[in-house]
Protein backbone atom coordinates (compact mmCIF):
# COMPACT_ATOMS: atom_id res chain seq x y z
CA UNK A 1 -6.44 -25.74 12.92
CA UNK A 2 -5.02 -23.79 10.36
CA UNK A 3 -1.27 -24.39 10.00
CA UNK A 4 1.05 -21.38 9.07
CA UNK A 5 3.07 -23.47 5.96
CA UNK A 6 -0.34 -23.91 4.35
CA UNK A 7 -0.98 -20.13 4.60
CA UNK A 8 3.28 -19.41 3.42
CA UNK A 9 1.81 -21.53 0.24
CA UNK A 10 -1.26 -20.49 -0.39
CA UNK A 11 -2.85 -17.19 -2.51
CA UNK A 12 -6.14 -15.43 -1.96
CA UNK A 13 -7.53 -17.55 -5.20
CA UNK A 14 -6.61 -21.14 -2.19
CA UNK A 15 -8.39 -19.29 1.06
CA UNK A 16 -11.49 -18.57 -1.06
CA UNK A 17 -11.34 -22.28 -2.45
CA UNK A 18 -10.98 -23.47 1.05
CA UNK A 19 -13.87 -20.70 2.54
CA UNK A 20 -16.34 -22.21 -0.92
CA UNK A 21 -15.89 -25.62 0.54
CA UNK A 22 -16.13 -24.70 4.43
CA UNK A 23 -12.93 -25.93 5.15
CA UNK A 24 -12.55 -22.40 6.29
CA UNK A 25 -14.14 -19.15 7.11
CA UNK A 26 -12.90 -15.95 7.80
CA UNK A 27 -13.86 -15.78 11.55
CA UNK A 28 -11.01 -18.82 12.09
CA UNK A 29 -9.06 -16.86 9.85
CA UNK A 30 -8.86 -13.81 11.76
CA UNK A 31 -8.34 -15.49 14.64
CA UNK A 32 -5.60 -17.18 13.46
CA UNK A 33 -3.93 -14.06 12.09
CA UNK A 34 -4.77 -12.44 15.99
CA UNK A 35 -2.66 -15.00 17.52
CA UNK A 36 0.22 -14.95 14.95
CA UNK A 37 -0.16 -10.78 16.41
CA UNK A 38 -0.58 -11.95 20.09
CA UNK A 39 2.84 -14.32 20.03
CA UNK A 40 5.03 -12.33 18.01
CA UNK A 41 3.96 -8.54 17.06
CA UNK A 42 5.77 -7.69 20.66
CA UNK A 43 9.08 -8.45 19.69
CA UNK A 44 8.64 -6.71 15.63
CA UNK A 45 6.21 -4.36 16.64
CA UNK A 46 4.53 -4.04 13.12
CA UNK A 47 1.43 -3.80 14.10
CA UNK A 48 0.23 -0.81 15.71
CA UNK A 49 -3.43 -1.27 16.41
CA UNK A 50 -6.10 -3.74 15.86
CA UNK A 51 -9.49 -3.47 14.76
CA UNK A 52 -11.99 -4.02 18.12
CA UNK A 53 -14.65 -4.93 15.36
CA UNK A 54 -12.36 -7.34 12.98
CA UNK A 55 -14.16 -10.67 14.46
CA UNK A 56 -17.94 -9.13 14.25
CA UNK A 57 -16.56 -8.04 10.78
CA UNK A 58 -15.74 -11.73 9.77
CA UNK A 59 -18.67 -13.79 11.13
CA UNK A 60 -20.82 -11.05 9.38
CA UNK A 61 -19.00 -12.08 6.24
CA UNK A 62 -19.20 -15.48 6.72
CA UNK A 63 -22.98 -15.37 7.27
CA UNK A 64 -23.69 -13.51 4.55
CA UNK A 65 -21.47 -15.81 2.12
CA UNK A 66 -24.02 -18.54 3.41
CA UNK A 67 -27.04 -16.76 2.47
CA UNK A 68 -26.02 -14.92 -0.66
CA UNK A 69 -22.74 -16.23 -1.81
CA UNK A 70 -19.40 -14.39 -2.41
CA UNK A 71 -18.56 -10.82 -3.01
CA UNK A 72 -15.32 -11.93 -4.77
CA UNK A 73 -11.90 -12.68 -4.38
CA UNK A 74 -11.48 -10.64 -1.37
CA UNK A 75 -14.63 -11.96 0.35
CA UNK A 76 -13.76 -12.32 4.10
CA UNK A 77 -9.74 -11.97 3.40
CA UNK A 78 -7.61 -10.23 6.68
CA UNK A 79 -6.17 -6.55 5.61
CA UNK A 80 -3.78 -4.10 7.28
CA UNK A 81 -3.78 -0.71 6.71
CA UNK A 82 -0.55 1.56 7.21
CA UNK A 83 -1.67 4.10 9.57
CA UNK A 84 -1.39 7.13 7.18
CA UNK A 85 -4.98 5.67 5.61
CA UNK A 86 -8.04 6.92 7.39
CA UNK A 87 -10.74 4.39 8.03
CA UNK A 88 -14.08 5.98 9.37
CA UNK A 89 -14.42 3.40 12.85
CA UNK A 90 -12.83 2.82 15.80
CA UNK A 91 -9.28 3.20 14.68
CA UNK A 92 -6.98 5.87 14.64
CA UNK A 93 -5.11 7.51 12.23
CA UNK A 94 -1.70 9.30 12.85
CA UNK A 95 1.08 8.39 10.52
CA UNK A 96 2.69 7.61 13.24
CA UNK A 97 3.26 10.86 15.25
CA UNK A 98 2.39 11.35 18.38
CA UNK A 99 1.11 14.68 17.91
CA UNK A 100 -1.74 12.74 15.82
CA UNK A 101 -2.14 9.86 18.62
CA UNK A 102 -5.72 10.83 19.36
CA UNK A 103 -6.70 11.48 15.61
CA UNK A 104 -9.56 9.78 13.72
CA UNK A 105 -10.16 10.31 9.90
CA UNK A 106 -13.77 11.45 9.33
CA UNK A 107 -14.27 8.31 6.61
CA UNK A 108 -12.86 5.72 5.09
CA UNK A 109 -10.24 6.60 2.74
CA UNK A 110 -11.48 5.98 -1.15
CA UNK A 111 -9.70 2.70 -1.31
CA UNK A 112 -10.58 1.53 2.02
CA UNK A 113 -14.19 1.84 1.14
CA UNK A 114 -13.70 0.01 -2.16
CA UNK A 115 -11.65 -3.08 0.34
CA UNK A 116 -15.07 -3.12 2.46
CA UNK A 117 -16.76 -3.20 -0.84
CA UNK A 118 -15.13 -5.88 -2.04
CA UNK A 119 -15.88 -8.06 1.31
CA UNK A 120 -12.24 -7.47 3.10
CA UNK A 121 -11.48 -7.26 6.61
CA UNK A 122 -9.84 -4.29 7.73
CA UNK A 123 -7.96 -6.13 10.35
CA UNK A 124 -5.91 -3.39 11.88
CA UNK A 125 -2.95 -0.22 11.37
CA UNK A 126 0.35 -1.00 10.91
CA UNK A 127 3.71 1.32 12.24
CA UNK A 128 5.18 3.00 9.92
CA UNK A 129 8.14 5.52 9.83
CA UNK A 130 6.76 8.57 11.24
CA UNK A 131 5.48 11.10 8.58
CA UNK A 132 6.64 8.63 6.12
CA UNK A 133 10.18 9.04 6.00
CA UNK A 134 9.40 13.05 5.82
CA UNK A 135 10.52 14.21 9.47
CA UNK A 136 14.66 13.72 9.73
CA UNK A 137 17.33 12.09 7.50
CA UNK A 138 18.78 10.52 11.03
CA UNK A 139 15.12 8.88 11.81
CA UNK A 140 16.05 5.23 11.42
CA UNK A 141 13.66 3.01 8.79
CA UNK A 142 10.63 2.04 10.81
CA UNK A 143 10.86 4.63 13.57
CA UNK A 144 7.60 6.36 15.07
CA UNK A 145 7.25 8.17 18.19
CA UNK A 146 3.62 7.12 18.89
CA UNK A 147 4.70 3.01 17.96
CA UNK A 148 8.37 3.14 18.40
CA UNK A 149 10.32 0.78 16.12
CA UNK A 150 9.54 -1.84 13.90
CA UNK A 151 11.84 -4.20 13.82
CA UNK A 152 12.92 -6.88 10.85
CA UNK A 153 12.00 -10.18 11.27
CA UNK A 154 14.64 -11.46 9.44
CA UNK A 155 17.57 -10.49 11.44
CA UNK A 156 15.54 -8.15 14.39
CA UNK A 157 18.21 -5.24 15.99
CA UNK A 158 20.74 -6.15 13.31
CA UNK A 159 18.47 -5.78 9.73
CA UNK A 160 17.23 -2.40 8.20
CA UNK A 161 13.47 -3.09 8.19
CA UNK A 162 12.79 -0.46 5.43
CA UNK A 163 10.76 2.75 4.95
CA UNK A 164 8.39 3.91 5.30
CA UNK A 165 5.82 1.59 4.73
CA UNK A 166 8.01 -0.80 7.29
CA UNK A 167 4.86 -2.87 9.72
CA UNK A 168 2.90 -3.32 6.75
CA UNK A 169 5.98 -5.29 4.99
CA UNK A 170 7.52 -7.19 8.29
CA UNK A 171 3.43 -7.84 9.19
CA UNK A 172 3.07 -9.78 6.02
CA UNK A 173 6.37 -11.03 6.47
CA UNK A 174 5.23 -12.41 9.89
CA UNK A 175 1.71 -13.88 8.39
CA UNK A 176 0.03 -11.18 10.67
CA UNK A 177 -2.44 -10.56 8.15
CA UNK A 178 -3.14 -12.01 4.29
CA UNK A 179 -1.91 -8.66 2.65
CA UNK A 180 -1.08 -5.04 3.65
CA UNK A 181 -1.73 -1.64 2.21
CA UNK A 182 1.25 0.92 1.99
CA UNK A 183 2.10 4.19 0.60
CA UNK A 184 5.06 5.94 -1.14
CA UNK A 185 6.26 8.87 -2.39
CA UNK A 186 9.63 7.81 -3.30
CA UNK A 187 10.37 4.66 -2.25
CA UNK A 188 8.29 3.18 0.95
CA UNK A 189 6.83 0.09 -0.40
CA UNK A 190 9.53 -0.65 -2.58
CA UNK A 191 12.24 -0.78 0.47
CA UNK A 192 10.31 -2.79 2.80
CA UNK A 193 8.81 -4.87 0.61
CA UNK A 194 12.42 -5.73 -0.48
CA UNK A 195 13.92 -6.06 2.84
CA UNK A 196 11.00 -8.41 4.02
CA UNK A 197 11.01 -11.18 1.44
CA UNK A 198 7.41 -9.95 0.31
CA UNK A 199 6.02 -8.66 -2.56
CA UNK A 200 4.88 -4.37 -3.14
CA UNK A 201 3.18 -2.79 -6.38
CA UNK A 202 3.72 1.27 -6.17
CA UNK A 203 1.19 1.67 -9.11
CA UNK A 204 0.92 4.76 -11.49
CA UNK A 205 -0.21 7.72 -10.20
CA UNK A 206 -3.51 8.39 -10.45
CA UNK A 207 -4.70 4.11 -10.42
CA UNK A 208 -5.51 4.71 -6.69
CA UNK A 209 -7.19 7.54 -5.35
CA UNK A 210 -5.03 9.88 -2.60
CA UNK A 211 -8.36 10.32 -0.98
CA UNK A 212 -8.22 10.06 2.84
CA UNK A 213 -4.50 9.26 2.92
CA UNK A 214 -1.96 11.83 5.01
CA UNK A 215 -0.20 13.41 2.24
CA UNK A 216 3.41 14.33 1.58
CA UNK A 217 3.19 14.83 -2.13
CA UNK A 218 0.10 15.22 -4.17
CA UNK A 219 2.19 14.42 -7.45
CA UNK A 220 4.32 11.49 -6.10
CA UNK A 221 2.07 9.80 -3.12
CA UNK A 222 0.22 6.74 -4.21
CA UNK A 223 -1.30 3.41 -1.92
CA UNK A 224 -0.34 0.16 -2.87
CA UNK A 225 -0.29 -3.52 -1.55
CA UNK A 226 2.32 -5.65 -0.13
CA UNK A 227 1.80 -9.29 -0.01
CA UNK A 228 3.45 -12.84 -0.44
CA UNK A 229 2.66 -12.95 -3.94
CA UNK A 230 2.14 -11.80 -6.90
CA UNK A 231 -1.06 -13.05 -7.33
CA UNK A 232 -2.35 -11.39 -4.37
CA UNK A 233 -0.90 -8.21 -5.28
CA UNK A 234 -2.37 -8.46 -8.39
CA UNK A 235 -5.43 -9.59 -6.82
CA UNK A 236 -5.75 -6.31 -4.47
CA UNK A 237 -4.77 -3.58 -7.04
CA UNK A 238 -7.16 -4.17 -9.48
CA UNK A 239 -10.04 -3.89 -5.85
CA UNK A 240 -8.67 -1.00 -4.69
CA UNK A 241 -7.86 0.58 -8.45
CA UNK A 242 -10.75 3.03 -9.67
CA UNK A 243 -11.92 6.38 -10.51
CA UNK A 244 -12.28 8.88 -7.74
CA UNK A 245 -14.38 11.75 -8.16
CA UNK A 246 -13.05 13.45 -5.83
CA UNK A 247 -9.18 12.63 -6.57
CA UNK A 248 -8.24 14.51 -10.40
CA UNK A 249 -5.03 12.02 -10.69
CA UNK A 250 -7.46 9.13 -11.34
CA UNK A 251 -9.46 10.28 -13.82
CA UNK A 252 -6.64 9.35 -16.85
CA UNK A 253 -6.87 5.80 -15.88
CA UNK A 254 -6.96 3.39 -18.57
CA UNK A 255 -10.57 1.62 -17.73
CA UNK A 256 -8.81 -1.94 -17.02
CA UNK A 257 -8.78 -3.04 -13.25
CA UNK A 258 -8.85 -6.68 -13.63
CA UNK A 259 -5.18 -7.91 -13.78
CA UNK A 260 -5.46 -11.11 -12.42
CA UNK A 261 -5.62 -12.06 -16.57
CA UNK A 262 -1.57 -11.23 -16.45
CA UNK A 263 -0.96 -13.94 -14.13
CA UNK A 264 0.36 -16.19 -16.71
CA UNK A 265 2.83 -19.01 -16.50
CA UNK A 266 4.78 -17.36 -19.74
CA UNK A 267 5.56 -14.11 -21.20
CA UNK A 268 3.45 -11.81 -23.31
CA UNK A 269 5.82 -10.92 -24.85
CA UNK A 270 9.80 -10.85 -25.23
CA UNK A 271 10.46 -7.98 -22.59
CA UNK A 272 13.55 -6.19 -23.18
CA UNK A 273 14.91 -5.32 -19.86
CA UNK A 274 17.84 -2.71 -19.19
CA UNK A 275 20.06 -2.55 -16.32
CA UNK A 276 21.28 0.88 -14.98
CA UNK A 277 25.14 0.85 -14.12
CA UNK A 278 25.85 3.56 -13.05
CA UNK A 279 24.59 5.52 -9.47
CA UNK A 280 22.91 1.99 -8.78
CA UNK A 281 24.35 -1.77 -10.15
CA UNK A 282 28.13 -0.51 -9.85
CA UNK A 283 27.14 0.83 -5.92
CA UNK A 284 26.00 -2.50 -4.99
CA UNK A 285 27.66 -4.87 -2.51
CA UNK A 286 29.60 -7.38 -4.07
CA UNK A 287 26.87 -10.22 -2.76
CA UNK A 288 23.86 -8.23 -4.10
CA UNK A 289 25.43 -7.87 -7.34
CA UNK A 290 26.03 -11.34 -7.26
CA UNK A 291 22.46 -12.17 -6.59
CA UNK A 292 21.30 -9.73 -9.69
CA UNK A 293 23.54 -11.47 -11.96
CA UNK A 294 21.76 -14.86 -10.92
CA UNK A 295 18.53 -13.58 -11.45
CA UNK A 296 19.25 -11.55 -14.77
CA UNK A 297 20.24 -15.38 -15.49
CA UNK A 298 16.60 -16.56 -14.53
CA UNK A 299 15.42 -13.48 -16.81
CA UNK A 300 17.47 -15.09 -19.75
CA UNK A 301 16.02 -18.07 -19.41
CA UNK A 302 12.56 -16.57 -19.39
CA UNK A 303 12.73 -15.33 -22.80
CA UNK A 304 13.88 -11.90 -21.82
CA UNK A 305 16.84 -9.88 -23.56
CA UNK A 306 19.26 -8.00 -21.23
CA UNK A 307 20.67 -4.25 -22.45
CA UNK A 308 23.44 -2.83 -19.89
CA UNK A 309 22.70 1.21 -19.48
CA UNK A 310 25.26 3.56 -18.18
CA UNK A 311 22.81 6.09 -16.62
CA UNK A 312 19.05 6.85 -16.93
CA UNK A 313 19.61 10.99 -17.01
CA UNK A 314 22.57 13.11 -17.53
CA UNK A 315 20.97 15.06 -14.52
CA UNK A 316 20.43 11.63 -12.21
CA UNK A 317 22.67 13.63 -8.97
CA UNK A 318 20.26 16.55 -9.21
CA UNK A 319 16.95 14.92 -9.22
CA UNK A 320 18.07 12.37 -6.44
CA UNK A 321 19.20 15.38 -4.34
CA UNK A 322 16.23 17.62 -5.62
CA UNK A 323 13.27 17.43 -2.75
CA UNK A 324 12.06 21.10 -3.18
CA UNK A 325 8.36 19.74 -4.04
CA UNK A 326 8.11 17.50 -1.47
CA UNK A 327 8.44 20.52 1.13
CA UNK A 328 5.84 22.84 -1.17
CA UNK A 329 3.40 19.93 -1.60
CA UNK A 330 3.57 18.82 1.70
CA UNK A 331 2.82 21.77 3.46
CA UNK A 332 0.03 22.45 1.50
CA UNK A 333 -1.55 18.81 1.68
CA UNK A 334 -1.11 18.25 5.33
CA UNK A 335 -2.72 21.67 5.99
CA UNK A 336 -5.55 20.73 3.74
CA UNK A 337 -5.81 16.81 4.76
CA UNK A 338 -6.11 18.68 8.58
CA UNK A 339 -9.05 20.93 8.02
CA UNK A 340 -11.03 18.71 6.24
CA UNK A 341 -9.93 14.84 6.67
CA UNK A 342 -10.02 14.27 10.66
CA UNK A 343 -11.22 15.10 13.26
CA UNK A 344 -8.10 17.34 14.24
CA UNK A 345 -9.42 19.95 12.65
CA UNK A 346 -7.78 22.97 14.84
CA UNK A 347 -4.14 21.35 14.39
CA UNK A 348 -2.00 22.62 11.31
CA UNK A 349 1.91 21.94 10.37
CA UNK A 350 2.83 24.64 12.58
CA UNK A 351 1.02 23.42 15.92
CA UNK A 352 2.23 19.74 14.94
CA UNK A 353 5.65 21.19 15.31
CA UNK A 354 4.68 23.70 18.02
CA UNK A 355 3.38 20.25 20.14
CA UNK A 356 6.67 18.52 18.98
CA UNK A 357 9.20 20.80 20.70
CA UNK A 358 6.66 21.09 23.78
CA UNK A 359 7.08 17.07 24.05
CA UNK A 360 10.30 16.68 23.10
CA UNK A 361 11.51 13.86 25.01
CA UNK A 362 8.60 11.34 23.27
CA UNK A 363 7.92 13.41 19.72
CA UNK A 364 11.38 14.41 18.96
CA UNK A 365 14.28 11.61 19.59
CA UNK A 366 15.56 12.02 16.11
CA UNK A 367 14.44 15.82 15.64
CA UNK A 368 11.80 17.01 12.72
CA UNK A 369 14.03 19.58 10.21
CA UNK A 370 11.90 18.40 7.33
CA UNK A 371 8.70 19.32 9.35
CA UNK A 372 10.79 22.88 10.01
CA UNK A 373 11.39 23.62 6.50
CA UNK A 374 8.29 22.70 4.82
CA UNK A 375 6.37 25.32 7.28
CA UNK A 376 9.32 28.15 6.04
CA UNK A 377 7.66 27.49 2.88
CA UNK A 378 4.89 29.68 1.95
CA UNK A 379 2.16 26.45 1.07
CA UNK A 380 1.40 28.04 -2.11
CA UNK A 381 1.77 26.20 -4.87
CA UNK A 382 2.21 28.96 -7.58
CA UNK A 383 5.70 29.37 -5.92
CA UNK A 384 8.33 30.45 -8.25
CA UNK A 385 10.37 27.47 -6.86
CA UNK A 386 8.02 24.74 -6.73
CA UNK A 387 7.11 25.56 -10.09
CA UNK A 388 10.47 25.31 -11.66
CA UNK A 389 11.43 22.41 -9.66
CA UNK A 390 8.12 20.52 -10.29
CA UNK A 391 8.70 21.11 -13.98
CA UNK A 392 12.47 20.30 -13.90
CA UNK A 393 11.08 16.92 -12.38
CA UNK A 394 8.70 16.37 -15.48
CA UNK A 395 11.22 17.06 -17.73
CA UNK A 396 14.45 15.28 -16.92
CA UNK A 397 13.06 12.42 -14.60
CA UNK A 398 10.18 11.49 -17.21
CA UNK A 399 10.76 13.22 -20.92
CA UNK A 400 14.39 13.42 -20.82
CA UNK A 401 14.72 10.61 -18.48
CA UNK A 402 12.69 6.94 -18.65
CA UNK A 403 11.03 7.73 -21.94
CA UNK A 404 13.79 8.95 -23.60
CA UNK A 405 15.95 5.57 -22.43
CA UNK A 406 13.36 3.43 -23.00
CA UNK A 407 12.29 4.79 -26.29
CA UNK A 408 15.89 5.04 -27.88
CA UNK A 409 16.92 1.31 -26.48
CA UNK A 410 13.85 0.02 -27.23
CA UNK A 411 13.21 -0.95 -23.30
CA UNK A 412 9.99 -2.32 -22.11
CA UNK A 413 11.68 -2.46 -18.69
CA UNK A 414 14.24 -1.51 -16.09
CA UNK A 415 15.79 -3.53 -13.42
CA UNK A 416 17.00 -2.68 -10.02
CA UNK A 417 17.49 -4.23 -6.62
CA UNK A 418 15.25 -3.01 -3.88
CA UNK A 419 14.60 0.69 -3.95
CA UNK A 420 17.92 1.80 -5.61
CA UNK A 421 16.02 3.19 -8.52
CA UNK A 422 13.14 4.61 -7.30
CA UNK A 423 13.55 8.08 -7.65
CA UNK A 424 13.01 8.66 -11.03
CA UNK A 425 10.41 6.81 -11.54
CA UNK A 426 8.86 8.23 -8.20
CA UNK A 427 8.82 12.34 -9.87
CA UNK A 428 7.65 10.58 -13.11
CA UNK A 429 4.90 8.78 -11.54
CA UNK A 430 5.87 5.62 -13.09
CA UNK A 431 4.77 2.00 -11.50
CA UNK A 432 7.58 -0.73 -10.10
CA UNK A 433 6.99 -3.80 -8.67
CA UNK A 434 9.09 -5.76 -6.47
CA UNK A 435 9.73 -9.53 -5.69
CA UNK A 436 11.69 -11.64 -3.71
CA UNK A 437 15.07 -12.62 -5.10
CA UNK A 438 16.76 -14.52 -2.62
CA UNK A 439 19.40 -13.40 0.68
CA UNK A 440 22.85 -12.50 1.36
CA UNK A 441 25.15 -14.46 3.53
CA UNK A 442 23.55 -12.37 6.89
CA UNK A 443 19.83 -13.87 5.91
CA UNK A 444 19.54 -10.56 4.53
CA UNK A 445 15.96 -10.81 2.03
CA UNK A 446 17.30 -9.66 -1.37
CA UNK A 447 14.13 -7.95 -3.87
CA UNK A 448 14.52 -7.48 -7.76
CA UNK A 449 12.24 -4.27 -8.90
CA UNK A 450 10.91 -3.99 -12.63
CA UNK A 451 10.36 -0.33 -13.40
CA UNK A 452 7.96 0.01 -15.94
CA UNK A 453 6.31 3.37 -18.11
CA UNK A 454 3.26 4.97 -16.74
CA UNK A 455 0.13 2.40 -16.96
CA UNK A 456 2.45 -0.49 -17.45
CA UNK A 457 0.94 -2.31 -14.77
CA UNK A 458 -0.03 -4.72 -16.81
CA UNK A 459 3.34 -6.31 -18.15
CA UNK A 460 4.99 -5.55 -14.96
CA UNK A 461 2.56 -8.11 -13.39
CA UNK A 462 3.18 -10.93 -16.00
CA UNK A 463 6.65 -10.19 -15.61
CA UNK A 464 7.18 -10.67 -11.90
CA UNK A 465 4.39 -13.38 -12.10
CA UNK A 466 6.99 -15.23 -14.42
CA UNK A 467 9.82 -14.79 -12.74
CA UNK A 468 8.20 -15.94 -9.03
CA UNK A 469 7.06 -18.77 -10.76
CA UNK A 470 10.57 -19.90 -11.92
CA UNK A 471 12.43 -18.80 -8.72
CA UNK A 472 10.02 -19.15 -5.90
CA UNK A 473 12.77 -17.10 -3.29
CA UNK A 474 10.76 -16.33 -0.51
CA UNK A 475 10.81 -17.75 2.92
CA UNK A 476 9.25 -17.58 6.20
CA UNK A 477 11.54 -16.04 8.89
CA UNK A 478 12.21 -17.48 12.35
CA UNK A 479 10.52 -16.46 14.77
């Protein structure tokens, strides 16, 4: 019987050992990860459906690994999906709203096609805040009206669970699955990745095709994967990594999607890592600062230099406040994604809201302003507005932002804690990758981020690869 400390310790590169020497298969693997659901998914309410097929799925795998050998790495491996990513079967997809409850993409979204490619099992859909984070400022982390609240394993009812990508992150917490998929605009891997003890990648944009994911923003959005390691993270991103012909962002992608080769027990190179002060390590709790300090310590030891930075951008307040094309894009890609990507195809932004108010009691607990505004836009994108605040973005978030501090203090790096600093590197469509860093006093899970320039995947990888290595923070939670 498989035996959940094994699984805490083991990578993707151990279950396919295991599976080559039929010690295991992924049939007893997905039933192990659909009682870990059973037992415990009531009381954290991650997940929010499960694939009726997942067990066919697996024993298909399993038989074919027999008769023709392995796909790969991700041959027969357990994978949730947040539920903003259609899949083309018996699942829905909804990101989370109610209004959506009896939607069902038309396909599998690009990178869930490249998953089944690759031999994965799409296991099941995960909560997630509803609309990802893009409904109401009061809508608590983890908050949907179709699943209702996930909850953090690590302290449930008294932890912030993070956004939005929350079930995917307290799933893989919870060993629910072997690795998650998320999304974010600005943000929702990074948070719950961090406030799960688990790992998240928010790539460049453009390394993993938008297709078939519910959109907020067509120039921030990007899919990602949360797991327990870094390996596996590295492991999934270079599956589900790829040119899209039918996604423009992906066709600037350096050719590399292998980046397992990073996952090396020293540094490339001497990374020069800088630490923003201002806006985000002065605003810290006194515990969390203490906890950076001990792992800038661990960084030092590693071989890496530490530069203290007052701010990123003279104009750091604006952009952080600045969410003008979010509510352009968004109208215009939810429209869009609803004509042509489900089978919802008579519902627009309007009648989602229109359903909303007419359901009030179940759709609208914590109210949907953001919803309101983005349909007062006009859904254009040759606005006046979004223009000038899509190219204020560009400018002072990416030229006159990271690559001007990183290019005058010769940075190959920034550091932050959780998702304090992901807004800038969100509008320049820059990758981060988080890791587990230890807990506060309240059992709190504590994530370092390393912020990287566009297509710096790569280093970022070695980096946190390194530095879980050395540290080896995370831990199971109790439940």
């Amino acid at each position: 019987m498989l035996a959940i400390e094994w699984l805490e310790q083991s990578t993707i590169i151990d279950l396919q050992h295991a599976m080559f020497k039929g010690e295991l298969t992924s049939h007893q693997l997905v039933r192990f990860y659909l009682e870990q659901i059973a037992k415990h998914n009531s009381h954290i309410n991650a997940v929010l459906e499960v694939n009726p097929d997942a067990l066919f799925i697996a024993e298909g795998l399993d038989r074919e690994r027999k008769q023709m050998g392995s796909r790969g790495l991700l041959h027969g491996i357990p994978i949730l999906l947040k539920d903003n990513i259609n899949t083309g079967d018996n699942m829905h997809t909804s990101a989370g709203s109610s209004a959506l409850s009896n939607s069902f993409g038309k396909e599998d979204a690009f990178l869930v096609k490249k998953l089944r490619e690759a031999g994965a099992v799409i296991l099941g859909k995960t909560n997630m805040t509803e609309w990802a984070n893009f409904m109401s400022d009061s809508m608590p982390n983890g908050y949907s009206s179709r699943g209702g609240q996930v909850l953090n394993p690590y302290g449930p009812g008294t932890l912030d669970v993070g956004g939005s990508s929350s079930g995917s992150a307290a799933a893989v917490a919870c060993h629910f699955a072997t690795a998650a998929i998320g999304t974010e605009t600005n943000g929702s891997i990074l948070s719950p990745a961090s406030s799960n003890a688990v790992v998240g990648i928010k790539p460049t944009i453009g390394t993993v095709s938008r297709k078939g994911i519910i959109p907020i923003s067509l120039s921030q959005d990007i899919a990602g994967p949360i797991t327990r390691n870094v390996t596996d993270a590295a492991i999934i991103l270079g599956v589900i990594s790829g040119v899209d012909v039918a996604d423009p962002s992906t066709f600037h992608v350096p050719s590399y999607h292998d980046y397992t080769p990073y996952l090396l027990q020293t540094l490339l190179e001497e990374f020069r890592i800088g630490i923003v002060k201002k806006g985000y390590y002065n605003d810290m709790h006194p515990e969390e600062q203490e906890q950076m300090n001990r792992a800038v310590d661990k960084l030092k030891k590693a071989g890496c230099s530490i530069v203290e930075i007052e701010e990123i951008s003279a104009r750091q307040e604006d952009l952080e406040n600045d969410y003008q094309v979010l509510l352009h894009e968004f109208k215009s890609g939810i429209n869009n994604y609803l004509a042509k990507e489900t089978n919802s195809t008579n519902m627009t932004l309007e009648s989602i809201i229109a359903f909303n108010n007419a359901n009030k009691d179940t759709a609208l607990r914590y109210g949907h302003p953001l919803l309101v505004e983005a349909n007062q836009t006009s859904g254009q994108l040759s606005d006046s507005d979004y223009l000038k605040s899509r190219l204020f973005d560009l400018k002072y978030a990416k030229e006159e932002g990271l690559d001007h501090i990183m290019e005058t203090e010769r940075l190959d790096v920034l550091l932050f804690t959780g998702c304090y600093g992901s807004t800038l590197p969100a509008k320049a469509g820059y990758p981060s990758i988080t890791v587990p860093a230890g807990s506060t006093s309240n059992n709190k899970p504590f994530g370092i981020t390393f912020t990287g320039k566009g297509f710096s995947e790569t280093q970022l990888i070695n980096l946190a690869y390194v530095y879980e290595q050395q540290t080896n923070y995370r831990k199971l939670p109790n439940l």
